[in-house]
N, C-alpha and C. Protein backbone atom coordinates (compact mmCIF):
# COMPACT_ATOMS: atom_id res chain seq x y z
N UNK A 1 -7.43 -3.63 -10.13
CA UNK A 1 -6.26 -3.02 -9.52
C UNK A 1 -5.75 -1.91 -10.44
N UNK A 2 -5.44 -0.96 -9.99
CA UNK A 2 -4.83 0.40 -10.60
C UNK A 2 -3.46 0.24 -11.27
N UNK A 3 -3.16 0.79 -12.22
CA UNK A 3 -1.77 0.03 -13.05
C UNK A 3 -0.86 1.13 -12.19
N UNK A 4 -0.65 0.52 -11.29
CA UNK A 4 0.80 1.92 -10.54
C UNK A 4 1.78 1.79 -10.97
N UNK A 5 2.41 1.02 -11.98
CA UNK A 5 3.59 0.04 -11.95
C UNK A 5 4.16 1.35 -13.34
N UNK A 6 2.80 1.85 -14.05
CA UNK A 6 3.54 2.23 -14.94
C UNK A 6 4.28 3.80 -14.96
N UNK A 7 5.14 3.83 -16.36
CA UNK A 7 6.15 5.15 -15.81
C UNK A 7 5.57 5.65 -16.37
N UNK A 8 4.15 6.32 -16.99
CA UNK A 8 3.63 7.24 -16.87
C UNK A 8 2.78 8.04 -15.98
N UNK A 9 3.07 7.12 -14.70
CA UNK A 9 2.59 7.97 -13.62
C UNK A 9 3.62 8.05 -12.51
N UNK A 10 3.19 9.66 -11.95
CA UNK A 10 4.76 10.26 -11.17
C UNK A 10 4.87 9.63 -9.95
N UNK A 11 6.27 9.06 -9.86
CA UNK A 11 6.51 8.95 -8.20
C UNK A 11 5.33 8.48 -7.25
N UNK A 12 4.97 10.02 -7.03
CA UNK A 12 4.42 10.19 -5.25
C UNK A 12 3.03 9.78 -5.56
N UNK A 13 2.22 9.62 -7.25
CA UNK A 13 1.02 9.32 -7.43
C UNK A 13 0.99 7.84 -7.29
N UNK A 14 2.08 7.11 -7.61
CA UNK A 14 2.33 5.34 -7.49
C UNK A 14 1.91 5.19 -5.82
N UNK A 15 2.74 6.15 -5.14
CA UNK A 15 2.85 5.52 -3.39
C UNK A 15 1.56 5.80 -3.21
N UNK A 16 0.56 6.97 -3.62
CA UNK A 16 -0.50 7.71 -3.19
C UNK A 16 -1.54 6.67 -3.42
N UNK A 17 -1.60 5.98 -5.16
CA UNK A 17 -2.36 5.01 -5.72
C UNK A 17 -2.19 3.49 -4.47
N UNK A 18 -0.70 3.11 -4.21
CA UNK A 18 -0.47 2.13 -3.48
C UNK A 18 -0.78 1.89 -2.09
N UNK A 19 -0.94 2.91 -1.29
CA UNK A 19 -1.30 3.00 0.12
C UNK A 19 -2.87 3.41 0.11
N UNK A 20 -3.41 3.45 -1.35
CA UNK A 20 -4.85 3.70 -1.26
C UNK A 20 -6.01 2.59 -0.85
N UNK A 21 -4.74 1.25 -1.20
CA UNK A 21 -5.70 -0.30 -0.86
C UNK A 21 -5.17 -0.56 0.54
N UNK A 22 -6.56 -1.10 1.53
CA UNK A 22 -6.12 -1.66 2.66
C UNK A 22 -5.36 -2.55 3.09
N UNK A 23 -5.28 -3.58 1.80
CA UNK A 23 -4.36 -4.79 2.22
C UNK A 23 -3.00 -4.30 1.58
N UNK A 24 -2.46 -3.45 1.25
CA UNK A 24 -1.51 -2.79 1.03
C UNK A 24 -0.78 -2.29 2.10
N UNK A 25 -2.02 -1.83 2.65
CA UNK A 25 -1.17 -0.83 4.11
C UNK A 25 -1.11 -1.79 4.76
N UNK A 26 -1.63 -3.15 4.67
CA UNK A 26 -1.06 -4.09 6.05
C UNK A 26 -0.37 -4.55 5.58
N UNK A 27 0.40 -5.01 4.41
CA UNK A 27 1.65 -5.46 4.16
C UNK A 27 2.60 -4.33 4.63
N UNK A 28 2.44 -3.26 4.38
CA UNK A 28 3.62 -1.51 4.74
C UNK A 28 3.74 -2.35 6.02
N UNK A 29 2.16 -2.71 7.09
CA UNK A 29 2.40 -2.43 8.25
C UNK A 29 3.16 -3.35 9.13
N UNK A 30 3.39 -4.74 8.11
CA UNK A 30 3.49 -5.81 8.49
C UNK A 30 5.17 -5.48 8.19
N UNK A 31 6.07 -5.25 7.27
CA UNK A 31 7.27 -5.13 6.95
C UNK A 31 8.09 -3.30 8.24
N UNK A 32 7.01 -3.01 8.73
CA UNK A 32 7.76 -1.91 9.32
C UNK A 32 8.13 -2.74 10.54
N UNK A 33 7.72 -4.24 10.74
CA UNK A 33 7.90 -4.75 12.03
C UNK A 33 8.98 -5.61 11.58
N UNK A 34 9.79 -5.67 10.30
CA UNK A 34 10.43 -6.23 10.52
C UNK A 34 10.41 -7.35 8.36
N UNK A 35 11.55 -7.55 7.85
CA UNK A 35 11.02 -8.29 6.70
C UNK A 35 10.40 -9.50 7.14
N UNK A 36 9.93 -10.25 5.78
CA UNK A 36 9.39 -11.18 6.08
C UNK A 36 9.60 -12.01 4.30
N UNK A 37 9.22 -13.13 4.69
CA UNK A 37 8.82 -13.83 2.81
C UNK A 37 7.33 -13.89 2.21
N UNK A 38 7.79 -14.34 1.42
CA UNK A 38 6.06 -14.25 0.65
C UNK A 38 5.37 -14.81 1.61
N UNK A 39 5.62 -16.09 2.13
CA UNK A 39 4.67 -16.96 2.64
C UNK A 39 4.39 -16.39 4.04
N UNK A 40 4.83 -15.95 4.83
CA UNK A 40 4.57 -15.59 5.95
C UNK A 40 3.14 -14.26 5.55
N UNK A 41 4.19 -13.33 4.58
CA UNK A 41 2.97 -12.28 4.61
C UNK A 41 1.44 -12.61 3.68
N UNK A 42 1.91 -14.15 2.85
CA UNK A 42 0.34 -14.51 2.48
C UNK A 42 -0.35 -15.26 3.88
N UNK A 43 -0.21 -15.94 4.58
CA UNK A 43 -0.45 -16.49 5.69
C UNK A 43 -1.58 -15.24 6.41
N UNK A 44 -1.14 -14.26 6.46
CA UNK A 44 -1.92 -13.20 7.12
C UNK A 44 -3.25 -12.72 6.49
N UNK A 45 -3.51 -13.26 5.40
CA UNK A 45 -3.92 -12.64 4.77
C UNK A 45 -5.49 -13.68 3.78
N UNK A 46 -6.90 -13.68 4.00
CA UNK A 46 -7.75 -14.66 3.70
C UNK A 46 -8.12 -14.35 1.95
N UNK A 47 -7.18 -14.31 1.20
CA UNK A 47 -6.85 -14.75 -0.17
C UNK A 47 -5.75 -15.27 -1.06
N UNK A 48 -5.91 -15.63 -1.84
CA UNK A 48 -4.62 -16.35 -2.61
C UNK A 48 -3.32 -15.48 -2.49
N UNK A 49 -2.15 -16.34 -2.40
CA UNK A 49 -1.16 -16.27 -2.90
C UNK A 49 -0.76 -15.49 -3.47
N UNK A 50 -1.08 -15.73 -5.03
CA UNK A 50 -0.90 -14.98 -6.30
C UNK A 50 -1.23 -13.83 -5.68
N UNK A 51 -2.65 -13.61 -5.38
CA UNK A 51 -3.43 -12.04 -5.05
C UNK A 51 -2.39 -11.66 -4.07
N UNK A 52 -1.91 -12.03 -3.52
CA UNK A 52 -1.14 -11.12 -2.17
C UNK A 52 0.28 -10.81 -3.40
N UNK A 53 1.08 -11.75 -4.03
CA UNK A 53 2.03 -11.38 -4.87
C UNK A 53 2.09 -10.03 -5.98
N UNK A 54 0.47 -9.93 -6.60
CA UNK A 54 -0.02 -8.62 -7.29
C UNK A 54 0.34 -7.66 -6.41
N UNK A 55 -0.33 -7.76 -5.20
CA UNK A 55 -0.32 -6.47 -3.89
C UNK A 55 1.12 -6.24 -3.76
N UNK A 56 2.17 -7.25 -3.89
CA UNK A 56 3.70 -7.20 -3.72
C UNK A 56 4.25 -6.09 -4.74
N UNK A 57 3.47 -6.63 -5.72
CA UNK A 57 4.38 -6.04 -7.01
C UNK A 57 3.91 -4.73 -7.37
N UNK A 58 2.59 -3.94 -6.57
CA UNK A 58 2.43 -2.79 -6.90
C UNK A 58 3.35 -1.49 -5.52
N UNK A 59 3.65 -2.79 -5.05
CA UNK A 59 4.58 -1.70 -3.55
C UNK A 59 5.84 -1.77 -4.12
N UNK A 60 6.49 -2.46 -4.91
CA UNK A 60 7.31 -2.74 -5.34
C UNK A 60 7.74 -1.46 -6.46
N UNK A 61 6.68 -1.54 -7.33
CA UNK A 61 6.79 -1.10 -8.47
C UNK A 61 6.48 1.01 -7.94
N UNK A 62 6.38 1.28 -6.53
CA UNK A 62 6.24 1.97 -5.95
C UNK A 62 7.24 2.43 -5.14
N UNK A 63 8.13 1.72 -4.89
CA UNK A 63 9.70 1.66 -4.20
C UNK A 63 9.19 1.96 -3.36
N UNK A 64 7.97 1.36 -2.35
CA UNK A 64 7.90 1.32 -1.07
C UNK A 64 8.35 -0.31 -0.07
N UNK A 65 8.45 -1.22 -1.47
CA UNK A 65 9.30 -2.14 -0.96
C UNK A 65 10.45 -2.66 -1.01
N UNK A 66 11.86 -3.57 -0.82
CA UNK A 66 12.65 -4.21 -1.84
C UNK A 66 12.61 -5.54 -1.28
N UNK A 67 13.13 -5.76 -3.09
CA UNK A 67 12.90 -7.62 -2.59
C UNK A 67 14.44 -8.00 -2.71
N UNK A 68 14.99 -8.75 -1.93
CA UNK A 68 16.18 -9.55 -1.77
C UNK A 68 16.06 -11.56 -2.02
N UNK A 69 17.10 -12.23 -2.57
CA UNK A 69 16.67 -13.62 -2.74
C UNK A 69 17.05 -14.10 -1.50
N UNK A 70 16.88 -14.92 -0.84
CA UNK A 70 17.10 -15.76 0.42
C UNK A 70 17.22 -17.53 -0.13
N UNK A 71 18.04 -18.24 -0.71
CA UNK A 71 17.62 -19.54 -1.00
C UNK A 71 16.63 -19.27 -2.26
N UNK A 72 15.45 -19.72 -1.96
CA UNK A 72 14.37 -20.65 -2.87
C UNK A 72 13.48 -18.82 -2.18
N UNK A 73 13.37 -18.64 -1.63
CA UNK A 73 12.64 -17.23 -0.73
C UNK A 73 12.37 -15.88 -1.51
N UNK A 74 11.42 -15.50 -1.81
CA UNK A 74 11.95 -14.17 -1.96
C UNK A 74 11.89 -13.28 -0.51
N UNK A 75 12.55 -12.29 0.21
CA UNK A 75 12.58 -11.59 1.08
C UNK A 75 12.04 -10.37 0.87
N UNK A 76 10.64 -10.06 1.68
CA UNK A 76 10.79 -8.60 1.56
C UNK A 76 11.04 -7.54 2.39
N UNK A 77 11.00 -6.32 2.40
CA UNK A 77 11.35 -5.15 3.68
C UNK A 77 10.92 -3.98 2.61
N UNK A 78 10.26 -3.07 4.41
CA UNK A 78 10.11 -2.04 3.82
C UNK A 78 10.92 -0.95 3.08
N UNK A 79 11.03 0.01 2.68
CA UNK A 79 11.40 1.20 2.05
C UNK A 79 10.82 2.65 2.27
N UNK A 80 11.42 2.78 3.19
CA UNK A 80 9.93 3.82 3.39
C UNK A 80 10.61 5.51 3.04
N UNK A 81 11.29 5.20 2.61
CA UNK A 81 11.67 6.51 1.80
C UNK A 81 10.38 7.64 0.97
N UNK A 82 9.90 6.33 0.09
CA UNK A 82 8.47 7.25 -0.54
C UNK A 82 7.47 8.16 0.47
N UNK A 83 7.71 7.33 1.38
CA UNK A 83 6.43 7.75 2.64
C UNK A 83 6.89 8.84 3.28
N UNK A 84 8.05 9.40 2.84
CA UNK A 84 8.35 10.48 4.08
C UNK A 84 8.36 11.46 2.73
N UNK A 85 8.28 11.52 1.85
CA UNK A 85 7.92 12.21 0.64
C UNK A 85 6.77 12.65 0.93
N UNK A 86 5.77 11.47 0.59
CA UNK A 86 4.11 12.31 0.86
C UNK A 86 3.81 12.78 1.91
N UNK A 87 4.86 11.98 3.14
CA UNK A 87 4.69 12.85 4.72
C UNK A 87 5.00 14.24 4.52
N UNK A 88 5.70 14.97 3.55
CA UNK A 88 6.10 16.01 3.59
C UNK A 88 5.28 16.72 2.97
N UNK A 89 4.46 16.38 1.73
CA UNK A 89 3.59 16.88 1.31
C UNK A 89 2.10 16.99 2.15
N UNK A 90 2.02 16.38 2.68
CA UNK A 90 0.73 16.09 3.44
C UNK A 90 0.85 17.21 4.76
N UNK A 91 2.31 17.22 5.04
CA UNK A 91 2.33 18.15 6.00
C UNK A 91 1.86 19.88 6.37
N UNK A 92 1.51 19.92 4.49
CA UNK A 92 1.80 21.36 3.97
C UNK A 92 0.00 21.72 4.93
N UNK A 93 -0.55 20.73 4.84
CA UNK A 93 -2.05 20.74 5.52
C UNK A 93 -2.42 20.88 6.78
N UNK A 94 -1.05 20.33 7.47
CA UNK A 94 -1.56 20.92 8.99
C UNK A 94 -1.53 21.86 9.74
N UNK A 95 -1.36 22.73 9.23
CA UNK A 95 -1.48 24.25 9.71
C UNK A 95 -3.20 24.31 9.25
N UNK A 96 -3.63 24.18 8.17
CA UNK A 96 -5.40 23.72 7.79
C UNK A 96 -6.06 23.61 9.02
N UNK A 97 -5.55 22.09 9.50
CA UNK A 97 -6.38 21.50 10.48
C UNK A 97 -5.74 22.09 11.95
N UNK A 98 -5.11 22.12 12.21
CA UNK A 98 -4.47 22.97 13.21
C UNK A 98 -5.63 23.92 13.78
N UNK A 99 -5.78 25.07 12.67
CA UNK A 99 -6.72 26.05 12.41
C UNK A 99 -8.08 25.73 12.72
N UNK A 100 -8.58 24.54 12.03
CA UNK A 100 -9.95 24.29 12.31
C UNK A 100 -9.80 23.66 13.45
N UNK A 101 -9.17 23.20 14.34
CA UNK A 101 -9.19 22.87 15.46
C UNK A 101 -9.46 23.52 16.48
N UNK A 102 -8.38 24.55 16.38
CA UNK A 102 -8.75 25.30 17.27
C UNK A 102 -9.84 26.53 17.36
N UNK A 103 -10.21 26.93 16.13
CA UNK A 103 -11.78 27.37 16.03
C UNK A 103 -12.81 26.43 16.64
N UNK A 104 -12.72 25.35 16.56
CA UNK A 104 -13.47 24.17 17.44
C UNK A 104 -13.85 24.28 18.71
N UNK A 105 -12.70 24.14 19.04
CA UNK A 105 -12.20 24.51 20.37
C UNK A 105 -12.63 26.06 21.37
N UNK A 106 -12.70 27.00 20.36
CA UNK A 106 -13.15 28.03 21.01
C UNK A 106 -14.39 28.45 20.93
N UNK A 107 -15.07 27.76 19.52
CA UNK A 107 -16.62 27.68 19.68
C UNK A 107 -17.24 26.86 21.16
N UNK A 108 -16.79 25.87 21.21
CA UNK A 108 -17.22 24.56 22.28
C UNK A 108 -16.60 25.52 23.84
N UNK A 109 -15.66 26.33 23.58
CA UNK A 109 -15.40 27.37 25.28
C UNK A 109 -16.43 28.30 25.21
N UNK A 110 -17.02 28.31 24.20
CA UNK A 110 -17.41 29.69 24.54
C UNK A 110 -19.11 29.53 24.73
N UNK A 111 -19.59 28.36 24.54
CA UNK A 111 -20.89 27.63 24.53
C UNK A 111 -20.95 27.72 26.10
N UNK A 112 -22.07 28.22 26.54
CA UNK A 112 -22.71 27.69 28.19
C UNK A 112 -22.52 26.34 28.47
C-alpha cells in the first residue's frame, strides 16, 4: 500500500494515490449512498477486517472521509470535497477529448 497518509505528499496527490485502488473507490462508492460503520462496509468486502480498516485510514488520511463515534461504532461518511478539487483539475482536459472526439466523428462522416 502507498504511504498517502504522509505530509510529505500534497493534498490532491493523497486523493489521486487513494482513488487509485479499486476497493477504495467502492468504499467512496459505498459512503456516497449514505454513512455506514466499519462492519457493514467490511461485510462487502471478501477480505479481513483489519485490511478494509488500512483502506479506511488511507481515505481518511486523504480527507476524503470523516469518522464520527456512534457508541462502541466508529461511523463513517463521505467528504467529497477533495474530489471536486481533482474534478476541477481533470476538467482542464476536456476540451482535449472534446477535440479528439469530434475529429472522430468527422473522419467516420466522411468515410463511404
Amino acid at each position: 500500500m502507498v504511504a498517502t497518509h504522509s505530509k510529505s505528499v500534497p493534498q490532491k496527490d493523497r486523493v489521486f494515490l487513494s482513488i487509485a485502488d479499486p476497493s477504495r473507490r467502492r468504499i467512496l462508492d459505498m459512503l456516497a449512498q449514505g454513512e455506514r460503520p466499519v462492519r457493514r462496509i467490511a461485510e462487502q468486502f471478501a477480505m479481513s477486517r483489519p485490511a478494509v480498516i488500512k483502506h479506511l485510514r488511507v481515505l481518511r488520511a486523504a480527507n476524503l472521509i470523516s469518522v464520527r463515534r456512534r457508541g462502541r461504532e466508529s461511523i463513517h461518511s463521505l467528504n467529497p470535497a477533495p474530489l471536486k478539487r481533482v474534478h476541477g483539475w481533470l476538467s482542464k482536459f476536456e476540451g482535449f477529448w472534446d477535440e479528439k472526439l469530434e475529429n472522430l466523428k468527422q473522419q467516420v462522416e466522411k468515410e463511404p
